[in-house]
PDB file of N, CA and C in Angstrom:
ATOM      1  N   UNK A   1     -13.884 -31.785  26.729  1.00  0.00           N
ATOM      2  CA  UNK A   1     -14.749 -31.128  25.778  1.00  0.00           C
ATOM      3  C   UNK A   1     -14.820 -31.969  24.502  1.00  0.00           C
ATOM      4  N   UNK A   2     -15.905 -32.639  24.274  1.00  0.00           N
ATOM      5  CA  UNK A   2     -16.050 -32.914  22.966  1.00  0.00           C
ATOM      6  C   UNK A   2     -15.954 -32.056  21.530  1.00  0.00           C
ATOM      7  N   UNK A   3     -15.047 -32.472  21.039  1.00  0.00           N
ATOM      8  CA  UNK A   3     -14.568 -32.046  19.433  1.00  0.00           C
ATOM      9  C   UNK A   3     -15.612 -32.453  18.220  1.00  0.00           C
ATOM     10  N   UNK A   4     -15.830 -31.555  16.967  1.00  0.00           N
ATOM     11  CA  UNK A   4     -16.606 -32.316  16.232  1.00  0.00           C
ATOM     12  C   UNK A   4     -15.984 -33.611  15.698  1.00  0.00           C
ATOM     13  N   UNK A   5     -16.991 -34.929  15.270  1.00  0.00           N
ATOM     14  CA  UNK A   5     -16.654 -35.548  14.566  1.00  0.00           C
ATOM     15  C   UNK A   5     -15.430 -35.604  13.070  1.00  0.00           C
ATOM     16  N   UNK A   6     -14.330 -35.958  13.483  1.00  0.00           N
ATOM     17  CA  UNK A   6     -13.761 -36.486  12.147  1.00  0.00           C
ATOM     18  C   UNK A   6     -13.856 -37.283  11.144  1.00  0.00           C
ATOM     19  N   UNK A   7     -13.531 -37.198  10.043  1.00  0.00           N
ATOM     20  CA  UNK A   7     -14.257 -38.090   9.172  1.00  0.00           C
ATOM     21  C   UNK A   7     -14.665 -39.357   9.362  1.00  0.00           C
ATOM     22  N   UNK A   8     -13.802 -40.038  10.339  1.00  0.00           N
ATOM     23  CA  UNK A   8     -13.193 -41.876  10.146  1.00  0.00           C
ATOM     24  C   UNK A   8     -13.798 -42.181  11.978  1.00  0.00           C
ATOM     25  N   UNK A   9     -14.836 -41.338  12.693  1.00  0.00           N
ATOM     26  CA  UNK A   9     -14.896 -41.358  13.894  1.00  0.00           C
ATOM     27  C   UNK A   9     -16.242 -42.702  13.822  1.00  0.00           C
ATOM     28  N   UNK A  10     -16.974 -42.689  12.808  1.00  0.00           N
ATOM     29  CA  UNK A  10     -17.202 -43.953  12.850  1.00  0.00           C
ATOM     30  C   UNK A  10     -16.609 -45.130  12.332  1.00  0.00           C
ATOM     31  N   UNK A  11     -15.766 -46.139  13.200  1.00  0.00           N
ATOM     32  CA  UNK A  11     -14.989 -46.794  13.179  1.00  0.00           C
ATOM     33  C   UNK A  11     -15.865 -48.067  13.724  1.00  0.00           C
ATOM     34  N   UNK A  12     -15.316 -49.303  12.437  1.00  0.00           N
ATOM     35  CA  UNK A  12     -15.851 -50.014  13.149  1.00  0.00           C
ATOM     36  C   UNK A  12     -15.037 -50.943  14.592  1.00  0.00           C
ATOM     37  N   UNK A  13     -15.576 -51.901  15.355  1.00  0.00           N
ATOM     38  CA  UNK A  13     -15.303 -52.527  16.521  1.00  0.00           C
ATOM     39  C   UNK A  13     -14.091 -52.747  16.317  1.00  0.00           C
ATOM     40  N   UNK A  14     -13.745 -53.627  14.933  1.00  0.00           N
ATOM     41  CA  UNK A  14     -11.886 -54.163  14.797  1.00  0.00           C
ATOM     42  C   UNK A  14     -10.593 -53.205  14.836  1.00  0.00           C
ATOM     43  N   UNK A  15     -11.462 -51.681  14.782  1.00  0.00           N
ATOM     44  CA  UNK A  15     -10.242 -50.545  14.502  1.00  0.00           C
ATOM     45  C   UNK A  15      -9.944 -50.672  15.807  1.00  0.00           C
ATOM     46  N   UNK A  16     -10.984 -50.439  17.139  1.00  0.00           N
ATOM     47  CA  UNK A  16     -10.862 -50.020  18.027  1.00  0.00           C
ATOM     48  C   UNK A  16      -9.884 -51.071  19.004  1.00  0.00           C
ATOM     49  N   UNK A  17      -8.924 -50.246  20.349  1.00  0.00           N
ATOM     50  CA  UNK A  17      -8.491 -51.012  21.018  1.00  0.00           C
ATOM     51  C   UNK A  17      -8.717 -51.992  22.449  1.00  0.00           C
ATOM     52  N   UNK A  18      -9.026 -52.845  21.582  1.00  0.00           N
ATOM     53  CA  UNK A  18      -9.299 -54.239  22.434  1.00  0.00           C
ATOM     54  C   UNK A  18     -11.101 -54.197  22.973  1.00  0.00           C
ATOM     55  N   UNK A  19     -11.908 -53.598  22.021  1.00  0.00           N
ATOM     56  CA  UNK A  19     -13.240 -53.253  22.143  1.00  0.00           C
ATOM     57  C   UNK A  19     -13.214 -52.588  23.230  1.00  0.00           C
ATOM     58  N   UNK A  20     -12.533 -51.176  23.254  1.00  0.00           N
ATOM     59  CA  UNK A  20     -12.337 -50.115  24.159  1.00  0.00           C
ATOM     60  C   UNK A  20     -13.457 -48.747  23.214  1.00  0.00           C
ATOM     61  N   UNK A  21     -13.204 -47.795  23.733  1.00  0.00           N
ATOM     62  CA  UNK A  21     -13.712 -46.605  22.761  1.00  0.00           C
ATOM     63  C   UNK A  21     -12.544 -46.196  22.326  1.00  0.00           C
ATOM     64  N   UNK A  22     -11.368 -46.558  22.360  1.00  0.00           N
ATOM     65  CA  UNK A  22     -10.014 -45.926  22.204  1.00  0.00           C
ATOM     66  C   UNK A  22      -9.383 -46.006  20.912  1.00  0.00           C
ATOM     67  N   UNK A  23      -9.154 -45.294  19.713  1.00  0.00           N
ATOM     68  CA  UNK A  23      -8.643 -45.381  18.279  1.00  0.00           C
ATOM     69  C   UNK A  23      -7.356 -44.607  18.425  1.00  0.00           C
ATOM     70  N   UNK A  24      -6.320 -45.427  17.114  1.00  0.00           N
ATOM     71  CA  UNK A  24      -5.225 -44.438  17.455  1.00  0.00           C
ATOM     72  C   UNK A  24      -5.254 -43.822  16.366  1.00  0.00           C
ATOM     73  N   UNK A  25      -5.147 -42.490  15.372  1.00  0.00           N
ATOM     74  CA  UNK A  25      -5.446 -42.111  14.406  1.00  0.00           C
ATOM     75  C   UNK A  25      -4.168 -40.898  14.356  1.00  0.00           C
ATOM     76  N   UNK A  26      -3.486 -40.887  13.016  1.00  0.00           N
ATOM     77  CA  UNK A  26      -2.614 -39.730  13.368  1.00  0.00           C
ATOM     78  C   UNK A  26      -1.514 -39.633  14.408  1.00  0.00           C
ATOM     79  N   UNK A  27      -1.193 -41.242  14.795  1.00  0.00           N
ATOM     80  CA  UNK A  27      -0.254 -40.782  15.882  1.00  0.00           C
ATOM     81  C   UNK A  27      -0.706 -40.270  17.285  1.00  0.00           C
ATOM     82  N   UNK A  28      -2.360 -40.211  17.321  1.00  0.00           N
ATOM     83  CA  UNK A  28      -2.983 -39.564  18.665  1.00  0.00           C
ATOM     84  C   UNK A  28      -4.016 -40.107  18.956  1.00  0.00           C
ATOM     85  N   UNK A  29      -4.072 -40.649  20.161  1.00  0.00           N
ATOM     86  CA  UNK A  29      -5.323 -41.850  20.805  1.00  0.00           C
ATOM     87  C   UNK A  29      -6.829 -40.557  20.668  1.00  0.00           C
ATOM     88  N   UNK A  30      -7.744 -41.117  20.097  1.00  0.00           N
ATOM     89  CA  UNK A  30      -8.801 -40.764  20.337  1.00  0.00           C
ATOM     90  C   UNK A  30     -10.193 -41.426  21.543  1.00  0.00           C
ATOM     91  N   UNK A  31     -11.003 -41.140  21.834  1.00  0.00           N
ATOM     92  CA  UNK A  31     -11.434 -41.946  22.541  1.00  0.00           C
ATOM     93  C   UNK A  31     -13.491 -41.446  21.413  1.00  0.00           C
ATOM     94  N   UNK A  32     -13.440 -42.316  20.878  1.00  0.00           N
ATOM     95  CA  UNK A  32     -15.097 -42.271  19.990  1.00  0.00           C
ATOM     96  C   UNK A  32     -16.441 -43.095  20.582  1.00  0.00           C
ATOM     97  N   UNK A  33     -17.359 -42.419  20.635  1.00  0.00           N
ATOM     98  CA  UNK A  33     -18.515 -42.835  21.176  1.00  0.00           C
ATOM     99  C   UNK A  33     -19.862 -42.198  20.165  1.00  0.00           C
ATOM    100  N   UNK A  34     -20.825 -43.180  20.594  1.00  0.00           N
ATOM    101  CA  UNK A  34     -21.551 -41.955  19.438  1.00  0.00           C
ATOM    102  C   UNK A  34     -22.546 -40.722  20.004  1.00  0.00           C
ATOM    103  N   UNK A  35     -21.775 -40.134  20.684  1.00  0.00           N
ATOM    104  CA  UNK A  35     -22.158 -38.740  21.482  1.00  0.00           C
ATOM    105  C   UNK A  35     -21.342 -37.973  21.116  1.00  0.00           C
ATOM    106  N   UNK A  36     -19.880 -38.587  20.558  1.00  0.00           N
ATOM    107  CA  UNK A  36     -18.916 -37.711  20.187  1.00  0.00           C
ATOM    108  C   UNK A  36     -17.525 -38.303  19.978  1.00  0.00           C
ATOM    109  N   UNK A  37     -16.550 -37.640  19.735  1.00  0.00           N
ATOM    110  CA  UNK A  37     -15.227 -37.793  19.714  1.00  0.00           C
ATOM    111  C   UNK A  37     -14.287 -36.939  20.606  1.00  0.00           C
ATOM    112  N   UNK A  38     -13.378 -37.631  21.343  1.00  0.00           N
ATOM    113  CA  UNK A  38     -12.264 -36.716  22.076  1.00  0.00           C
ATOM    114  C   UNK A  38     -11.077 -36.796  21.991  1.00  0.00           C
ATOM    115  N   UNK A  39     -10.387 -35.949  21.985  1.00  0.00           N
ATOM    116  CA  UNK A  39      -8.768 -36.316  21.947  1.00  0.00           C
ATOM    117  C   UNK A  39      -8.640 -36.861  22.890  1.00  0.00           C
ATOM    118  N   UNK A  40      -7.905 -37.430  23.451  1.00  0.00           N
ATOM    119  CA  UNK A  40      -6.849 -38.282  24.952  1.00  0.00           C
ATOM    120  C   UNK A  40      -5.617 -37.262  24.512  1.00  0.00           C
ATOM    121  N   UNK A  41      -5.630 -36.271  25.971  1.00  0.00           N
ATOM    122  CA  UNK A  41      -4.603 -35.447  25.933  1.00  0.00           C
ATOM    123  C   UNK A  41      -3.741 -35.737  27.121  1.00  0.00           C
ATOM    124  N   UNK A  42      -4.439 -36.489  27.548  1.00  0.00           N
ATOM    125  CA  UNK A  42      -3.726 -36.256  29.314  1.00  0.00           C
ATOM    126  C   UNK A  42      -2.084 -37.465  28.602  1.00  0.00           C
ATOM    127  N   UNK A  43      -0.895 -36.916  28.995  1.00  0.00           N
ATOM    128  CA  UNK A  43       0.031 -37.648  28.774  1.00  0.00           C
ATOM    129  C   UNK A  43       0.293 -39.134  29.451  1.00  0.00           C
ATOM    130  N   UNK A  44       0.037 -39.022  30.436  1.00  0.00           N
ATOM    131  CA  UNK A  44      -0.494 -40.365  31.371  1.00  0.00           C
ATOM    132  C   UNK A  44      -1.059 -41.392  31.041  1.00  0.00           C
ATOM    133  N   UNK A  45      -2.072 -40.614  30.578  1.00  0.00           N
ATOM    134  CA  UNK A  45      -3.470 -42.027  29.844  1.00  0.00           C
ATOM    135  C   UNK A  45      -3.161 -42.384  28.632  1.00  0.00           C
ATOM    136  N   UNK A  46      -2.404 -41.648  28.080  1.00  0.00           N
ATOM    137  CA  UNK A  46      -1.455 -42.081  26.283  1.00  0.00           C
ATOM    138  C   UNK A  46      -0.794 -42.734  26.532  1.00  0.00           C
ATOM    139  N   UNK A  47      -0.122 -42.839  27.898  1.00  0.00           N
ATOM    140  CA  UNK A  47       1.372 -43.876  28.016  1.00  0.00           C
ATOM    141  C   UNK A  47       0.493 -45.068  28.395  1.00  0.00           C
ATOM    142  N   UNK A  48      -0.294 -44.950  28.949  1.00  0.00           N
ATOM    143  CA  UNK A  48      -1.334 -46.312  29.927  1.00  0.00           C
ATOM    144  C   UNK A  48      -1.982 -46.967  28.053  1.00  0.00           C
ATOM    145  N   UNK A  49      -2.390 -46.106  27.532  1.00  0.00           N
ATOM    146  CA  UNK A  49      -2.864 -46.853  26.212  1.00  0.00           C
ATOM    147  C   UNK A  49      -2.024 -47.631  25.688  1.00  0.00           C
ATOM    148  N   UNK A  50      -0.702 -47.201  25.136  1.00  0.00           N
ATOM    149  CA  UNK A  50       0.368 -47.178  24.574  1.00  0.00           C
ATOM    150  C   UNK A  50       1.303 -48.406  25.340  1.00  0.00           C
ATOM    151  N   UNK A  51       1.183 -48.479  26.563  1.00  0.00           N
ATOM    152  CA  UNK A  51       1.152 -49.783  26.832  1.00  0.00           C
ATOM    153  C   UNK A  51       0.526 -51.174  26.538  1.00  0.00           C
ATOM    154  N   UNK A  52      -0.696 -50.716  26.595  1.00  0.00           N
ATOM    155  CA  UNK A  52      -2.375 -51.446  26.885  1.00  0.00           C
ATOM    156  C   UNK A  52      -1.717 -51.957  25.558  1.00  0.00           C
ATOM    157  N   UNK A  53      -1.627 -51.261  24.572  1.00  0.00           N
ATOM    158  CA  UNK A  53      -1.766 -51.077  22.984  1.00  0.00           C
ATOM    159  C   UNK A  53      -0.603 -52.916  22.830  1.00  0.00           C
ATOM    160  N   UNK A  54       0.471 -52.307  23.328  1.00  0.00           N
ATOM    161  CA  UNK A  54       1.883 -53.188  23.176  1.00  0.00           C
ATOM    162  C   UNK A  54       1.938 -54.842  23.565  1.00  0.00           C
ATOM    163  N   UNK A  55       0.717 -54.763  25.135  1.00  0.00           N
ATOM    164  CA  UNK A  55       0.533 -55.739  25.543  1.00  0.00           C
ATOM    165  C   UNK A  55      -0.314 -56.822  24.798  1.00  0.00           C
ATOM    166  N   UNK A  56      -1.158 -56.092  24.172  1.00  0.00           N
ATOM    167  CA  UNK A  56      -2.623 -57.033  23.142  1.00  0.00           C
ATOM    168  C   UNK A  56      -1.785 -57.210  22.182  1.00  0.00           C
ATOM    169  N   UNK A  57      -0.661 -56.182  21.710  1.00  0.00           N
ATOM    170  CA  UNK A  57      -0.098 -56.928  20.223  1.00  0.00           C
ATOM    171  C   UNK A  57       0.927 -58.054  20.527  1.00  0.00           C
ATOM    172  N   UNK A  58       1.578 -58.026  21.767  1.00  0.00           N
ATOM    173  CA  UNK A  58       2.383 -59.383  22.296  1.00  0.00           C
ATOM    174  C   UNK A  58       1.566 -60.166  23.032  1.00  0.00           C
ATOM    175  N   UNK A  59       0.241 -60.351  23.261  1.00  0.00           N
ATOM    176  CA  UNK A  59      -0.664 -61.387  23.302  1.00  0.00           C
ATOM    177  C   UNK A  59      -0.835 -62.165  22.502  1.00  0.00           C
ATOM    178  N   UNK A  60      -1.565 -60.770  20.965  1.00  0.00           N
ATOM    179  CA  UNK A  60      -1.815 -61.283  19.621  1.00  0.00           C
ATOM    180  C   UNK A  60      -1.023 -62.675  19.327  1.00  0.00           C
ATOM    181  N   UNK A  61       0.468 -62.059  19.124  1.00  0.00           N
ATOM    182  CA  UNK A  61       1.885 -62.588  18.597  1.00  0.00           C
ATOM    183  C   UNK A  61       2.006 -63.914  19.350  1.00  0.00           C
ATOM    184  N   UNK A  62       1.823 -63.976  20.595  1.00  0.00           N
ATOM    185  CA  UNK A  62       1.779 -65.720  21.323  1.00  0.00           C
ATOM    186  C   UNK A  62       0.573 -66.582  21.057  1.00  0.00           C
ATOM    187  N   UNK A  63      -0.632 -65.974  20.846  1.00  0.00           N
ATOM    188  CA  UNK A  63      -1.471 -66.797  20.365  1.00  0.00           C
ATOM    189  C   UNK A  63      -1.860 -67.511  18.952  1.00  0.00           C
ATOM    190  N   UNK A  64      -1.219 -66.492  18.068  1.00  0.00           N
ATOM    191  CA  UNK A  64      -0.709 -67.002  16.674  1.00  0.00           C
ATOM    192  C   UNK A  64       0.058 -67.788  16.470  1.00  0.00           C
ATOM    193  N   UNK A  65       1.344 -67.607  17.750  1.00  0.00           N
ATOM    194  CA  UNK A  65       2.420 -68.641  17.574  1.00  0.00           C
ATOM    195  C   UNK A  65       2.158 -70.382  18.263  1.00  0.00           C
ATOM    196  N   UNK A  66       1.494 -70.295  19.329  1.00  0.00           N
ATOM    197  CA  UNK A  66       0.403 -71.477  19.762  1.00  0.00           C
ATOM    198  C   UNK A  66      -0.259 -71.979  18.539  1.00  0.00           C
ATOM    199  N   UNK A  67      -1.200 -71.075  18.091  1.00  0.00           N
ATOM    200  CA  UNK A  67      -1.840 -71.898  16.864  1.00  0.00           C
ATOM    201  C   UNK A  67      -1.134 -72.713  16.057  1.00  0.00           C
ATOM    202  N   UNK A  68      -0.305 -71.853  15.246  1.00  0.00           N
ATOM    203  CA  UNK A  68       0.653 -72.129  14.258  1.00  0.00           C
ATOM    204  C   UNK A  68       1.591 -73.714  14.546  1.00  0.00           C
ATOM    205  N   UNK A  69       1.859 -74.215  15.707  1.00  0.00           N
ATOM    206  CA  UNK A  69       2.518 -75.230  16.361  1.00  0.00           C
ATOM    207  C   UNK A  69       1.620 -75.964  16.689  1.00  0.00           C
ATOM    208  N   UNK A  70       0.012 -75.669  17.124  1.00  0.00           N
ATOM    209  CA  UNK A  70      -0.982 -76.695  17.169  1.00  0.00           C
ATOM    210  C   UNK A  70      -1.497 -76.836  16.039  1.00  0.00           C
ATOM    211  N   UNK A  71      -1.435 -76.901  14.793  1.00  0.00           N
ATOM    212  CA  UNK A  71      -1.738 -76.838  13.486  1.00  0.00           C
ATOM    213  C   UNK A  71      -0.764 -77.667  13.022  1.00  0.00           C
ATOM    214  N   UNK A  72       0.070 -76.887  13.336  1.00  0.00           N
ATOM    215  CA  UNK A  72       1.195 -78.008  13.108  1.00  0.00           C
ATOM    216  C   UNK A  72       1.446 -79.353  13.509  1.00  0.00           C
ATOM    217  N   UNK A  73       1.276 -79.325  14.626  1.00  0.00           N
ATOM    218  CA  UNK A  73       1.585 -81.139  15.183  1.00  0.00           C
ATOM    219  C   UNK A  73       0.509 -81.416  15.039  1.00  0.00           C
ATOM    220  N   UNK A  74      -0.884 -81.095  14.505  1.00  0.00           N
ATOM    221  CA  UNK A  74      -1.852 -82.220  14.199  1.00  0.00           C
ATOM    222  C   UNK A  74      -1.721 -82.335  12.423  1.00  0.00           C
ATOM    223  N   UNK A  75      -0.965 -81.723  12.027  1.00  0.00           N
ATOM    224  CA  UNK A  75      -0.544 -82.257  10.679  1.00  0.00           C
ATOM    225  C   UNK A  75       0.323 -83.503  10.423  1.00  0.00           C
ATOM    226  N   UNK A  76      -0.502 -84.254   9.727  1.00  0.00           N
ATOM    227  CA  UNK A  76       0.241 -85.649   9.373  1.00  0.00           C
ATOM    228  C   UNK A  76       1.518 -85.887   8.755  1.00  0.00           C
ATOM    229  N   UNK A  77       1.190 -84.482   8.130  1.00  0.00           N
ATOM    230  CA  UNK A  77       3.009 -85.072   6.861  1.00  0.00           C
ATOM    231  C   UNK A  77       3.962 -84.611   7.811  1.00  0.00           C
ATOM    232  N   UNK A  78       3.514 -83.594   8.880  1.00  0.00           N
ATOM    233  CA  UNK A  78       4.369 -82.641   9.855  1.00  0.00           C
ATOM    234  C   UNK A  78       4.977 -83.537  10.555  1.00  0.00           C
ATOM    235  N   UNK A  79       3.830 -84.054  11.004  1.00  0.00           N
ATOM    236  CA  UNK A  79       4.128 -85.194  12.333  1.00  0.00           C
ATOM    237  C   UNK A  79       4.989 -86.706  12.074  1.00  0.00           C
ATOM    238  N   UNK A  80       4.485 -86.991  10.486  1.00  0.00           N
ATOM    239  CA  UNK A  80       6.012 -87.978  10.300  1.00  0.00           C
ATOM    240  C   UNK A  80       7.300 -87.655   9.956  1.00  0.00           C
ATOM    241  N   UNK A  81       7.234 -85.917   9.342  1.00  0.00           N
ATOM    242  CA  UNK A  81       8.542 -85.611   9.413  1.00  0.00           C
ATOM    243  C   UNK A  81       9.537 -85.479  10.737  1.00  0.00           C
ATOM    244  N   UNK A  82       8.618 -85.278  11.749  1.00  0.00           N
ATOM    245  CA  UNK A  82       9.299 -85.234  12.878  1.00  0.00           C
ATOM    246  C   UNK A  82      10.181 -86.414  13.625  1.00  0.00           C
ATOM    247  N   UNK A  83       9.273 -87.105  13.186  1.00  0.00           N
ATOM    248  CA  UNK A  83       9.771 -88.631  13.623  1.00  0.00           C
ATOM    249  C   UNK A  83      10.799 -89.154  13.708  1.00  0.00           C
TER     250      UNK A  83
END
């Protein structure tokens, strides 16, 4: 059953998870579209998010850390300190 809109249900793309319809707001996954807003009640599909959620932020975290080391070794002062 769709719920009315909450204030913040237009959200833009970066809130949302992993350009899903899925927001976490309050501690409670929403799922927003613009037909409406729903809670995610089913306990199941919160743990499946809540995973989903954990996995993109330890993606995030390795691809920052890649950068950060390829940034690095193409830095010159980096790269003769290494030497």
């Amino acid at each position: 059953m769709l719920q009315s809109a909450p204030p913040w249900a237009s959200v833009r793309r970066s809130q949302r998870l992993a350009d899903t319809p899925a927001v976490r707001r309050g501690g409670h996954w929403w799922l927003v579209s613009p037909a409406g807003t729903m809670l995610a009640s089913d306990p199941a599909f919160n743990t499946e998010l809540d995973c989903f959620e954990a996995d993109m932020a330890a993606a995030n975290r390795a691809v920052a850390e890649l950068h950060a080391e390829r940034t690095a070794a193409s830095d010159p002062v980096v790269r003769k300190a290494r030497r």
